[in-house]
C-alpha atoms as a PDB file:
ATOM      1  CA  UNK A   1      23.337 -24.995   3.586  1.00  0.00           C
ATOM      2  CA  UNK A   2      20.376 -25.792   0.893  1.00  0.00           C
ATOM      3  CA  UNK A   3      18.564 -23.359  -0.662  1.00  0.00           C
ATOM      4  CA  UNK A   4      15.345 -24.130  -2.189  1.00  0.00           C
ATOM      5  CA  UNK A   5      14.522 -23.028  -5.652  1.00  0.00           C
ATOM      6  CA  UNK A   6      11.777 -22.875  -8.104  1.00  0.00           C
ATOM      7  CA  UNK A   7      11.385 -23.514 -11.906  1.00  0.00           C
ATOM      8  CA  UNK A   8      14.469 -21.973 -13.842  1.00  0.00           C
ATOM      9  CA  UNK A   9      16.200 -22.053 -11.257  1.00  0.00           C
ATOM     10  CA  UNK A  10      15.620 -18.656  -9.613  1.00  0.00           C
ATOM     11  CA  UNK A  11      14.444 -18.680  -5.802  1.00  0.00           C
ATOM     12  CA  UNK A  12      10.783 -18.851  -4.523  1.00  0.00           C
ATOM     13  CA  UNK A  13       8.992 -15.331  -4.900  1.00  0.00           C
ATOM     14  CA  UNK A  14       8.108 -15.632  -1.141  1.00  0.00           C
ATOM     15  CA  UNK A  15       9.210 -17.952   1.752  1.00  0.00           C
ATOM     16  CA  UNK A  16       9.318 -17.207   5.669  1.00  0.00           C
ATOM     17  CA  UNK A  17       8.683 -13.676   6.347  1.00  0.00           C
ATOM     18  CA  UNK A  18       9.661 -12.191   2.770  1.00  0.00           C
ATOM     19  CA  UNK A  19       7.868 -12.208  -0.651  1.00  0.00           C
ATOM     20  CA  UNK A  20       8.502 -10.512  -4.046  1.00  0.00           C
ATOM     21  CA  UNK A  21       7.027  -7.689  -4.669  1.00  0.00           C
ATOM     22  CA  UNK A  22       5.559  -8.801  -7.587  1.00  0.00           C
ATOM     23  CA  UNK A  23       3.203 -10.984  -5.250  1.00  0.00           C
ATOM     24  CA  UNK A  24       1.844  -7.904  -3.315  1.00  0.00           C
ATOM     25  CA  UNK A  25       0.612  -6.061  -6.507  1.00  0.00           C
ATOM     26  CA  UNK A  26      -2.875  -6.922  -7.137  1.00  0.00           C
ATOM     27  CA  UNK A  27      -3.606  -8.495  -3.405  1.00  0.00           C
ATOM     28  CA  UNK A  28      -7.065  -7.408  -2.202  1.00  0.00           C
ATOM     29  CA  UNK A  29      -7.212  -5.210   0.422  1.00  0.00           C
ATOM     30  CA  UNK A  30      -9.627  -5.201   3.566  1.00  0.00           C
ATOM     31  CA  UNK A  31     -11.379  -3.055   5.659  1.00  0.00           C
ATOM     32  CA  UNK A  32     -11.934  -4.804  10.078  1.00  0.00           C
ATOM     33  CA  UNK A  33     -15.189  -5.935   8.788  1.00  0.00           C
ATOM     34  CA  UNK A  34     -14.300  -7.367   5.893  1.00  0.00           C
ATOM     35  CA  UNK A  35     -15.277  -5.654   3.020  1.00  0.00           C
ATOM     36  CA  UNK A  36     -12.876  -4.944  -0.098  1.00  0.00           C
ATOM     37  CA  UNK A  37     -11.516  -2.195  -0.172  1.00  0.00           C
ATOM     38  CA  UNK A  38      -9.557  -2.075  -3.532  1.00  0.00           C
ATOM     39  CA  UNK A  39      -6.417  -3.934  -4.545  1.00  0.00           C
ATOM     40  CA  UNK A  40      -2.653  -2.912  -4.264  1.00  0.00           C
ATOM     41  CA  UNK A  41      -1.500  -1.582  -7.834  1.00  0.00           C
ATOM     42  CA  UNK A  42       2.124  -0.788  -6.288  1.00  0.00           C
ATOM     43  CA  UNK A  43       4.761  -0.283  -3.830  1.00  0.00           C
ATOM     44  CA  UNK A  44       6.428   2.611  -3.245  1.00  0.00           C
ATOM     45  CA  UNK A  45       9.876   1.734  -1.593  1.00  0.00           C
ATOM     46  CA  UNK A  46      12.059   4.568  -0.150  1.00  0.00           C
ATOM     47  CA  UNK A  47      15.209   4.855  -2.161  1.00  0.00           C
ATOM     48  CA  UNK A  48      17.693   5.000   0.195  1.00  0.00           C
ATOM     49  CA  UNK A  49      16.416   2.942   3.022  1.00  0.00           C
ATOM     50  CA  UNK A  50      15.145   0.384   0.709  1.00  0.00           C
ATOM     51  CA  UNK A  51      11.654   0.201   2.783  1.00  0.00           C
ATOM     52  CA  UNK A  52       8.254   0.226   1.628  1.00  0.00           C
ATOM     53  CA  UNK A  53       6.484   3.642   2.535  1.00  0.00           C
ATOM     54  CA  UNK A  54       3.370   3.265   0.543  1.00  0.00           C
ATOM     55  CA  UNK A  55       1.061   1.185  -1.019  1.00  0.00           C
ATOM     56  CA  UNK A  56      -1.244   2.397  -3.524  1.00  0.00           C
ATOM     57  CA  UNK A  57      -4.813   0.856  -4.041  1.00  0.00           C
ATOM     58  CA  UNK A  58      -6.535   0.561  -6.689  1.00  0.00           C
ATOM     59  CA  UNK A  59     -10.501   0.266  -6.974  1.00  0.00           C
ATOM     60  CA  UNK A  60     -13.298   0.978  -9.407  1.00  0.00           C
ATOM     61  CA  UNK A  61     -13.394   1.379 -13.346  1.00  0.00           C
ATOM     62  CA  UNK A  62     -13.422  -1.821 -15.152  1.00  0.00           C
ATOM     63  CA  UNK A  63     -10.330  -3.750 -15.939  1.00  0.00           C
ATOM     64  CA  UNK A  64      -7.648  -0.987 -14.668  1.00  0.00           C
ATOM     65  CA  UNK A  65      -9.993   1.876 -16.821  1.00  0.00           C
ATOM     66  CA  UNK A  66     -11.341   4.763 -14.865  1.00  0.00           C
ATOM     67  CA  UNK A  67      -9.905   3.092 -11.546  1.00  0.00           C
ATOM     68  CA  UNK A  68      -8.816   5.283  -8.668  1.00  0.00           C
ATOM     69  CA  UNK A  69      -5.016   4.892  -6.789  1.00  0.00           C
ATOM     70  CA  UNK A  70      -5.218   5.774  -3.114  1.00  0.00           C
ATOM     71  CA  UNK A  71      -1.502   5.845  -1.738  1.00  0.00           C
ATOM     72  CA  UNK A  72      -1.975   4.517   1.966  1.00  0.00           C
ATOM     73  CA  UNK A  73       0.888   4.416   4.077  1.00  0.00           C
ATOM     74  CA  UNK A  74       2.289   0.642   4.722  1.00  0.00           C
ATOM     75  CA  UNK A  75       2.192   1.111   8.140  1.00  0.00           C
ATOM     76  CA  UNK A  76      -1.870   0.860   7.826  1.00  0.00           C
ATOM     77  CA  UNK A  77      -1.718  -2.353   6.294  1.00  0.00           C
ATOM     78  CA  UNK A  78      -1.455  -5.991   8.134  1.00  0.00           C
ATOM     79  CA  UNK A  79      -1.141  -9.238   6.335  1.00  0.00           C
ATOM     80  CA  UNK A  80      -4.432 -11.312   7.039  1.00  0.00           C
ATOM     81  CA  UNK A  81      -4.053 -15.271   6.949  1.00  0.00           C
ATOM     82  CA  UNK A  82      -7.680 -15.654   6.794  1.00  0.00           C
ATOM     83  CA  UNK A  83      -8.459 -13.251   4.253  1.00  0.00           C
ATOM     84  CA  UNK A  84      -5.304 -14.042   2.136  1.00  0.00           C
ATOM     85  CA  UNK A  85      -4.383 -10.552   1.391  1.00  0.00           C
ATOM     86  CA  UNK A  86      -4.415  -7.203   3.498  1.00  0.00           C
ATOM     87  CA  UNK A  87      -6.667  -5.762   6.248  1.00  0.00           C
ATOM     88  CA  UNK A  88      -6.640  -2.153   7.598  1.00  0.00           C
ATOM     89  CA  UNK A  89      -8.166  -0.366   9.989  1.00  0.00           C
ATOM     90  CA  UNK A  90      -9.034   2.570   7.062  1.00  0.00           C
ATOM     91  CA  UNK A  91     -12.489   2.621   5.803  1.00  0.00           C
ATOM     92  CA  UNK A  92     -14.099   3.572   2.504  1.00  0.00           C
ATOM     93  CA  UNK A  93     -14.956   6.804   4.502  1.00  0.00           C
ATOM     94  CA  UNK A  94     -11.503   7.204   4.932  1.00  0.00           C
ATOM     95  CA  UNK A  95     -10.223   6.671   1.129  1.00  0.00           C
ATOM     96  CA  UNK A  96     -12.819   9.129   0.091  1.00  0.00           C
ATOM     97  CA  UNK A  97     -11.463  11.775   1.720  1.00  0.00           C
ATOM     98  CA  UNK A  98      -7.603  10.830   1.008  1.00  0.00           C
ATOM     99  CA  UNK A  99      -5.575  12.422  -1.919  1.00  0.00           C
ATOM    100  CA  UNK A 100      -5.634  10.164  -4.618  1.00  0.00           C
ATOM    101  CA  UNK A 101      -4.653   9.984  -8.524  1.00  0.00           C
ATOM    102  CA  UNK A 102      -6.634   8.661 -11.444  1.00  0.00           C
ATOM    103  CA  UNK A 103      -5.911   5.843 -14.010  1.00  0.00           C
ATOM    104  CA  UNK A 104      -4.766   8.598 -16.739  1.00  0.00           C
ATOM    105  CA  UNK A 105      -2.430  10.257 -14.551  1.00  0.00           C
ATOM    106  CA  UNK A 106       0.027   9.532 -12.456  1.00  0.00           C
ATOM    107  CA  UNK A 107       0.606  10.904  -8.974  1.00  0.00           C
ATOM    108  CA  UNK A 108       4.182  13.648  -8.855  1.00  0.00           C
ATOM    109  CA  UNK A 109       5.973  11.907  -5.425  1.00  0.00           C
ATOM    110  CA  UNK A 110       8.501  14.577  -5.865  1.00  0.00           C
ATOM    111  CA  UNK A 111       6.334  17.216  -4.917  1.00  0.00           C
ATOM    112  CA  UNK A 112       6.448  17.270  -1.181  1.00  0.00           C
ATOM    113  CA  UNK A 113       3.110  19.338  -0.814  1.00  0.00           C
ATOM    114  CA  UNK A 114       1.290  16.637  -2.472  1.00  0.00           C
ATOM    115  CA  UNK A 115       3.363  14.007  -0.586  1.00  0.00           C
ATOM    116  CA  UNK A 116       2.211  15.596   2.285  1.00  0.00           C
ATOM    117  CA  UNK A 117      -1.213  15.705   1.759  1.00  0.00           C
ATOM    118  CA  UNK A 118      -0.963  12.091   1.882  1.00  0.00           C
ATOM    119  CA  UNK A 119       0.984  12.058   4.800  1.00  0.00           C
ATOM    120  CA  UNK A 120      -1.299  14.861   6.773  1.00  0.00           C
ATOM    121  CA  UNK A 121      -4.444  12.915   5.439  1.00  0.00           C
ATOM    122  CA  UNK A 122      -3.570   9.589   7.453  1.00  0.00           C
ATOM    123  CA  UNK A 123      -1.593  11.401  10.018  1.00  0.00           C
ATOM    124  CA  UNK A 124       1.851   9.528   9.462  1.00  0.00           C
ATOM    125  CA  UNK A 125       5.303  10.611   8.261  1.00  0.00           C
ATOM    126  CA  UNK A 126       6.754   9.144   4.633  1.00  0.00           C
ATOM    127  CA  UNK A 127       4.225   6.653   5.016  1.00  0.00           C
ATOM    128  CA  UNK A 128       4.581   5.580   8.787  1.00  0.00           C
ATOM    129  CA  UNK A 129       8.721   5.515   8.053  1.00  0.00           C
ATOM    130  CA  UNK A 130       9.011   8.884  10.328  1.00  0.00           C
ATOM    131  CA  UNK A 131       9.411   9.753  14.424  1.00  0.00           C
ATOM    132  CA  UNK A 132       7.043  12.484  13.877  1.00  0.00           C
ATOM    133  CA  UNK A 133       3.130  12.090  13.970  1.00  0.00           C
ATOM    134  CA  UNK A 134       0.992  14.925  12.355  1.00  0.00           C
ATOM    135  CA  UNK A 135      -2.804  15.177  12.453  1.00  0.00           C
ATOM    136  CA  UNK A 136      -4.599  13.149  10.590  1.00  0.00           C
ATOM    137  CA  UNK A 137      -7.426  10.025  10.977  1.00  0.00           C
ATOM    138  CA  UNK A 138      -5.064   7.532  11.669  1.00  0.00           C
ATOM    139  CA  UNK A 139      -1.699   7.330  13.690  1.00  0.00           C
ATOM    140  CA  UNK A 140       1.516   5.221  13.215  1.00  0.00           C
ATOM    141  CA  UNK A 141       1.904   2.445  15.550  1.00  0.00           C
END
């Protein structure tokens, strides 16, 4: 069996259905119609399932200054050929409303009220990873 690998020998940071992580921080994100949303700063990955439960956008300020982060649960993002990064069904109406951090601070994911505000907001469960659905704009699918 032959793998294929890239300079230094490592292997390729994305191939078939996998890619770093590395490559999905700072990938535009969509709304349906097209219009930017923000870009994903990071990925927040469940520790013990090892899945990814949230991404959180980034948009506004000027270079990374004064921006806002908008966890959105993964499950509200779809990987877009055509747009070469990630489309959602949210809108900018949507992020308005959500919980979100600023550049100078950092958001407390250990504090399950605040988690859940997040959670509530887009009507998921850690991020689309749960059975349960609770009220909110949007729904797992």
């Amino acid at each position: 069996m032959s793998t294929t690998t890239s300079l230094g020998g490592h292997p390729p940071a994305s191939g078939g259905d996998l890619i770093s992580s590395d490559r999905v921080e700072g990938t535009n994100v969509y709304d349906q119609a097209g219009n930017h949303l923000g870009s994903i700063e990071s990925l927040m990955i469940t520790k013990v399932e090892g899945k990814v439960a949230y991404a959180v956008l980034s948009f506004g300020g000027f270079l990374g200054l004064g921006s806002e982060h908008f966890p959105v649960p993964w499950s509200e993002l779809s990987y877009s050929h055509e747009h070469n990064g990630y489309v959602t069904t949210l809108t900018e109406a949507d992020l308005t409303g959500a919980p979100k951090y600023g550049s100078e601070t950092e958001a407390n994911w250990s504090d399950e009220d605040w988690r859940g505000s997040v959670d509530r907001h887009y009507g998921t469960r850690s991020g689309g990873l749960g059975d349960d659905l609770l009220t909110g704009p949007r729904g797992y699918r």
